[in-house]
N, C-alpha and C. Protein backbone atom coordinates (compact mmCIF):
# COMPACT_ATOMS: atom_id res chain seq x y z
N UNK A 1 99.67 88.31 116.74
CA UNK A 1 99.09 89.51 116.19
C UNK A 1 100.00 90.03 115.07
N UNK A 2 99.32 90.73 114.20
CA UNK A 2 100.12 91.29 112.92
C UNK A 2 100.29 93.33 113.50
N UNK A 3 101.56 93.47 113.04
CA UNK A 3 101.51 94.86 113.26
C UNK A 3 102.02 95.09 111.69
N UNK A 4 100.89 96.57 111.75
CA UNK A 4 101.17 97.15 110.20
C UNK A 4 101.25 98.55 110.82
N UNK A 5 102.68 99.32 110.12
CA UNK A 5 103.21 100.67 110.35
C UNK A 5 102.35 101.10 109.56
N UNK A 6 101.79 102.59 110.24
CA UNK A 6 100.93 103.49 109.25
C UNK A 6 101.77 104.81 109.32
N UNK A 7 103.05 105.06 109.84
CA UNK A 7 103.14 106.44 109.68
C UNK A 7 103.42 106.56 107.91
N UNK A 8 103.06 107.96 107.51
CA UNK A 8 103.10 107.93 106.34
C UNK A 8 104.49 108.16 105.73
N UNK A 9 104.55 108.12 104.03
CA UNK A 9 105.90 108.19 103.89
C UNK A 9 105.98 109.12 102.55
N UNK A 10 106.87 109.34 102.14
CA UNK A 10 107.00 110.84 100.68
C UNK A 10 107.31 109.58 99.45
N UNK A 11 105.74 110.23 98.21
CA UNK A 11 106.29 110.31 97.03
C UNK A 11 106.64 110.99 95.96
N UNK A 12 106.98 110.75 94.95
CA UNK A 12 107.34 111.99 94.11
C UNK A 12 106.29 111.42 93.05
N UNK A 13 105.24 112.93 92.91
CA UNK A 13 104.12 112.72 91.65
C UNK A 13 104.54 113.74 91.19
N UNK A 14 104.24 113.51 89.83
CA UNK A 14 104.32 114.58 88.67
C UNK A 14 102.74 115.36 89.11
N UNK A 15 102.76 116.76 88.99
CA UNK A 15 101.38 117.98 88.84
C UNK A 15 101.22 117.64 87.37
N UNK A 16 99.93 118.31 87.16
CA UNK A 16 99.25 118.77 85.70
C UNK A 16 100.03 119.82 85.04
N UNK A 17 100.71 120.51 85.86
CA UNK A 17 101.54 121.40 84.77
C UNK A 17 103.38 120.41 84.73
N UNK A 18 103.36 119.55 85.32
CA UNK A 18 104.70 118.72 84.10
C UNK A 18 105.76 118.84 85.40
N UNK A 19 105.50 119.31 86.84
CA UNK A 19 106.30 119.81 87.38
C UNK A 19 106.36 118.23 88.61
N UNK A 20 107.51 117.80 89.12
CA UNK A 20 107.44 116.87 90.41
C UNK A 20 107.24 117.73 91.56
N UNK A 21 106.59 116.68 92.48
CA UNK A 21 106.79 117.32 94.11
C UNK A 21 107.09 116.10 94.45
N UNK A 22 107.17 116.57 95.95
CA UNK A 22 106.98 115.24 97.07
C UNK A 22 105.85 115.76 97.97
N UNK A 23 104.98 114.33 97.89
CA UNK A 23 103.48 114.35 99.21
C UNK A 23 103.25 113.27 99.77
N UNK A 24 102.74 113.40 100.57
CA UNK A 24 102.78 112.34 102.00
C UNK A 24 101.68 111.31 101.30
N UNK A 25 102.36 110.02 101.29
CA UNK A 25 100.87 108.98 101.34
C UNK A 25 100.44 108.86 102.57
N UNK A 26 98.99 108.89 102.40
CA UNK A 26 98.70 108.82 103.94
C UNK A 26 97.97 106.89 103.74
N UNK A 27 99.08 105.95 104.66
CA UNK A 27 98.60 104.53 105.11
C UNK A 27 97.41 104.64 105.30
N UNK A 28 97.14 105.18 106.53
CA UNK A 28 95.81 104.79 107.19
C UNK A 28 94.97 104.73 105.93
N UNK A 29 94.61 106.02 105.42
CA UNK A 29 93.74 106.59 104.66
C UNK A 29 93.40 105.20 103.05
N UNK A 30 94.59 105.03 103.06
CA UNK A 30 94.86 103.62 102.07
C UNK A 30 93.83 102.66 102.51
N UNK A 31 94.20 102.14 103.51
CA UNK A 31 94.35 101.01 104.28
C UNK A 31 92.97 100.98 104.73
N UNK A 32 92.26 102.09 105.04
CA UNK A 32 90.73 102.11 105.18
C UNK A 32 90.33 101.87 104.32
N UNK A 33 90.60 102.71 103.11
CA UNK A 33 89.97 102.86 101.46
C UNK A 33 89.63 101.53 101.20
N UNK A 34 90.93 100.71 101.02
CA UNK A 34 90.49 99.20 100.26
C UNK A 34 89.88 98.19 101.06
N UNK A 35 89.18 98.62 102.35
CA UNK A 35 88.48 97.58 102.94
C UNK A 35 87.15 97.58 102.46
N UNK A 36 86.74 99.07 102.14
CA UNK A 36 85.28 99.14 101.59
C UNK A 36 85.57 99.21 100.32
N UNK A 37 86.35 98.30 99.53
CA UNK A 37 86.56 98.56 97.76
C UNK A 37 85.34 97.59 97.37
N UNK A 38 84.29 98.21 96.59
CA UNK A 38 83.59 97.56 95.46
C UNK A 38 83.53 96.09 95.29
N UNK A 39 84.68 95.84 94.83
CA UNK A 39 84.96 94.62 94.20
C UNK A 39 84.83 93.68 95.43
N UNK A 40 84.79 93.81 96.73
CA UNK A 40 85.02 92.76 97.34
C UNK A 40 83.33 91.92 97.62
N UNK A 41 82.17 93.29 97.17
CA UNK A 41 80.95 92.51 97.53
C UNK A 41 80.49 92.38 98.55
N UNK A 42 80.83 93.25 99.91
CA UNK A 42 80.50 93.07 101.18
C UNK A 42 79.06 92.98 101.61
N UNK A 43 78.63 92.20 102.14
CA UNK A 43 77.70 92.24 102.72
C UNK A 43 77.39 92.78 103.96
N UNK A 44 76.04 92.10 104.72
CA UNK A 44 75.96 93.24 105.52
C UNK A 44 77.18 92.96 106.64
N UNK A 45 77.17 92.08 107.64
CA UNK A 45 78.29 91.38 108.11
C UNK A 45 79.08 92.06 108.11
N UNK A 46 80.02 91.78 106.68
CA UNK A 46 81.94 92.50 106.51
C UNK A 46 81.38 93.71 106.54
N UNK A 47 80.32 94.66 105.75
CA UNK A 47 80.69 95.60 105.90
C UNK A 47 80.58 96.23 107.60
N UNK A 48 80.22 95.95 108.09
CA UNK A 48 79.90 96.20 109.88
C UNK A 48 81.32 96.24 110.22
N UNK A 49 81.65 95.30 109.69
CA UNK A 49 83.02 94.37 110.20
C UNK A 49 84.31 95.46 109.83
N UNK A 50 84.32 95.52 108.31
CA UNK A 50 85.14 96.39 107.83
C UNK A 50 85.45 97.93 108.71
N UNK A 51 83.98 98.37 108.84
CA UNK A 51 83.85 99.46 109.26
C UNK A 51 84.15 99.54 111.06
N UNK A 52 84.04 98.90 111.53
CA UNK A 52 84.66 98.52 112.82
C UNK A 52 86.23 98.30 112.91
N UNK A 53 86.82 97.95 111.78
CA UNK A 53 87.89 97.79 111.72
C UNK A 53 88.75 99.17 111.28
N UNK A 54 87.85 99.90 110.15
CA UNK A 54 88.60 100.94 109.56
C UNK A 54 88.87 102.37 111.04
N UNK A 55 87.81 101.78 112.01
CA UNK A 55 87.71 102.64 113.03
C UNK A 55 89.03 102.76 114.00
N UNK A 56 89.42 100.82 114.04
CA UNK A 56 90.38 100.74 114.60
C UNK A 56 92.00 101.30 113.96
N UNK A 57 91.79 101.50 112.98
CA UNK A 57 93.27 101.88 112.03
C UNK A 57 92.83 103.42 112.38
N UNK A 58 92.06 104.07 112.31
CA UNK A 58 91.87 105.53 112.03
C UNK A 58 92.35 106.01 113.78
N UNK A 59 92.12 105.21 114.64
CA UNK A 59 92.18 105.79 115.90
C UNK A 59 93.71 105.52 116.48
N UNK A 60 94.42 104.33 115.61
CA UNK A 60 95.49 103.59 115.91
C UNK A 60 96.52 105.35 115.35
N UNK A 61 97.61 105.09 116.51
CA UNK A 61 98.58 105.98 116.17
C UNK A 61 100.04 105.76 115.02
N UNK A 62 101.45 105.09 115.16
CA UNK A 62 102.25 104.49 114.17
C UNK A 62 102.17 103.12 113.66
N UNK A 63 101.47 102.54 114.95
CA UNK A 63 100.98 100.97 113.94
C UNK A 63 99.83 100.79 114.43
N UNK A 64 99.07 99.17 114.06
CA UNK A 64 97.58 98.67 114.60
C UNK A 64 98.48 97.50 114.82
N UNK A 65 97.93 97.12 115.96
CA UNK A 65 98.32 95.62 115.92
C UNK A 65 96.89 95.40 115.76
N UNK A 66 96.69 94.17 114.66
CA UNK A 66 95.80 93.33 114.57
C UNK A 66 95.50 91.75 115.28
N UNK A 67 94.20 91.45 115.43
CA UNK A 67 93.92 89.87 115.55
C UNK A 67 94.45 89.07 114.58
N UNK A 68 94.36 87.65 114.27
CA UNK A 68 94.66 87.14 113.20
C UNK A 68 93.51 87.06 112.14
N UNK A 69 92.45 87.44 112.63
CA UNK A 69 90.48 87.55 112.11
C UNK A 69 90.64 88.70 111.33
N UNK A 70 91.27 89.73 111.81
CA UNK A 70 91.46 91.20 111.52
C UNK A 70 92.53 91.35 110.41
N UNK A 71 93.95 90.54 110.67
CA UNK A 71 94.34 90.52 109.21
C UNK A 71 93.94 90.11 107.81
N UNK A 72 93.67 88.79 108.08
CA UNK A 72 92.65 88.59 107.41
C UNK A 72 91.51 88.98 106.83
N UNK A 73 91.30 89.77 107.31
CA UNK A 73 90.03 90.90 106.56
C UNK A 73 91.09 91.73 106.00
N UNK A 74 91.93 92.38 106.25
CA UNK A 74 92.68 93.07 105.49
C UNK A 74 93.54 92.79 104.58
N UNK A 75 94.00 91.12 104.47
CA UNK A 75 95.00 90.77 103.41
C UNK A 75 93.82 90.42 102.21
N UNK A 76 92.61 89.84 102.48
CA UNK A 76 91.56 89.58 101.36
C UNK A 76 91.20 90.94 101.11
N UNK A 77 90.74 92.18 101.94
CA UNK A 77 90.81 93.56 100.86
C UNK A 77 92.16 93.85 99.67
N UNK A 78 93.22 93.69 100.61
CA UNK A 78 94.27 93.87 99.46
C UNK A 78 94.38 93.37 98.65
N UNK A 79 94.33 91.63 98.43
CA UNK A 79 94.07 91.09 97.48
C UNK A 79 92.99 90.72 96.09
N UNK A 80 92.02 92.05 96.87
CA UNK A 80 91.09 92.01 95.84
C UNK A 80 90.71 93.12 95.20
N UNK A 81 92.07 94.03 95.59
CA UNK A 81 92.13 95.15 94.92
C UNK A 81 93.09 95.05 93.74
N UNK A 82 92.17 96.21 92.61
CA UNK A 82 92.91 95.46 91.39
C UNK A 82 93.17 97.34 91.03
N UNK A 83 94.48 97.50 90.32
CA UNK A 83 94.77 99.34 90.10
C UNK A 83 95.77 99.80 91.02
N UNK A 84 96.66 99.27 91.67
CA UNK A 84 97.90 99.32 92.03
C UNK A 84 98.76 99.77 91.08
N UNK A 85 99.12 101.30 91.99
CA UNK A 85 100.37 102.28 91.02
C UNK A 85 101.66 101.93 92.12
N UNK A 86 102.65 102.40 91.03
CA UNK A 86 103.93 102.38 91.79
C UNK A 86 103.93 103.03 93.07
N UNK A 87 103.54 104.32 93.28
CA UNK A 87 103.77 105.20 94.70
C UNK A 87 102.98 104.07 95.89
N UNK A 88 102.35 102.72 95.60
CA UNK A 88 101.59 101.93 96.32
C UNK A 88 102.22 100.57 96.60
N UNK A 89 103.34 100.54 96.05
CA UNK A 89 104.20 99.76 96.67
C UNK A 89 104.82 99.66 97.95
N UNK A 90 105.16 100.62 98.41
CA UNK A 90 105.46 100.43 100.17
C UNK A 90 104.02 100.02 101.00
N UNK A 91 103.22 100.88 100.36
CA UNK A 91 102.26 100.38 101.21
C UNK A 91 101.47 98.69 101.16
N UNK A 92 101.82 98.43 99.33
CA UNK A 92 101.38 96.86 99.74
C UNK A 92 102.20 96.20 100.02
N UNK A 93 103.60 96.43 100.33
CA UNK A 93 104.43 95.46 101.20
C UNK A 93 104.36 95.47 103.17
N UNK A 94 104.17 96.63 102.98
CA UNK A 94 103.91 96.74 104.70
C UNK A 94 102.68 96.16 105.59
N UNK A 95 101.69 96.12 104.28
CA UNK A 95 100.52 95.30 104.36
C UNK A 95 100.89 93.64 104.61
N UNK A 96 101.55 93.07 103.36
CA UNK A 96 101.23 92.03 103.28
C UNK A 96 102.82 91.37 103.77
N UNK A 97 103.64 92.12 103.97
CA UNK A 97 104.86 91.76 105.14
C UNK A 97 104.42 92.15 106.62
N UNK A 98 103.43 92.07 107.16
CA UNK A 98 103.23 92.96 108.54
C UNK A 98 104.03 92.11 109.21
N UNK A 99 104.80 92.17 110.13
CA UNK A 99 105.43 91.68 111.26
C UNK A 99 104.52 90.83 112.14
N UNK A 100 104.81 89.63 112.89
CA UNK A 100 104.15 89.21 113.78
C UNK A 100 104.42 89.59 114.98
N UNK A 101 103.89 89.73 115.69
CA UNK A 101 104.68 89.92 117.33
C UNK A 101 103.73 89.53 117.99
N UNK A 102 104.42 88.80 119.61
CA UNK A 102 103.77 88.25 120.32
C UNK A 102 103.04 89.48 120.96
N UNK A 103 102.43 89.46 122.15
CA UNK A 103 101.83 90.51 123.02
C UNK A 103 101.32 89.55 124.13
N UNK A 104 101.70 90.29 125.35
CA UNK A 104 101.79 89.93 126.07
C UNK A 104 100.68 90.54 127.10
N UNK A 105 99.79 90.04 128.18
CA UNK A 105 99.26 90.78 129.05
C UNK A 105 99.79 91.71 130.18
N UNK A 106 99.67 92.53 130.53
CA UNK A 106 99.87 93.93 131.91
C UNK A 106 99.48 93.41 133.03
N UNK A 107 100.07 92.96 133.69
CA UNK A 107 99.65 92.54 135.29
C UNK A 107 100.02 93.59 135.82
């Protein structure tokens, strides 16, 4: 299984009046976004699929562990997203570095 951290993390954007802050990217919210991106052409299928999945990230608390079916749907959203800003760099490495880990059953 792939685990991808969603707690969120601080960037610094410039406001419309010229001024920096720091605001939370929110992962999840990412990480849903580019499953239903445009460009990928979903049909009816993925999108079922997608949307079953975005359910599972939205309900998931600091990480999701995924299937290997399930990353896969999520490394082909990322990769077929095109408009990647800098403040989106942690998040496409945490994506596409997810950790493997075994998992084990609860007897």
């Amino acid at each position: 299984m792939k685990k991808i951290v969603l707690t969120p993390y601080v960037i610094q954007v410039v406001s419309e009046d010229g001024k920096p802050s720091s605001q939370s990217y929110r992962v999840k919210d990412s990480l849903t976004a580019i499953l239903f991106n445009p460009e990928l052409k979903l049909g009816y299928k993925e999108i079922v699929e997608a949307d079953r999945l975005s359910k599972k990230i939205e309900e998931a608390g600091d990480f999701v562990l995924l299937e290997e079916a399930e990353y896969v749907l999520v490394k082909r959203a990322l990769d077929g997203f095109k408009g990647f800003r800098s403040i989106d760099v942690e998040f496409v490495q945490r994506v596409s570095n997810a950790e493997t880990v075994e998992v084990a059953e609860k007897k």
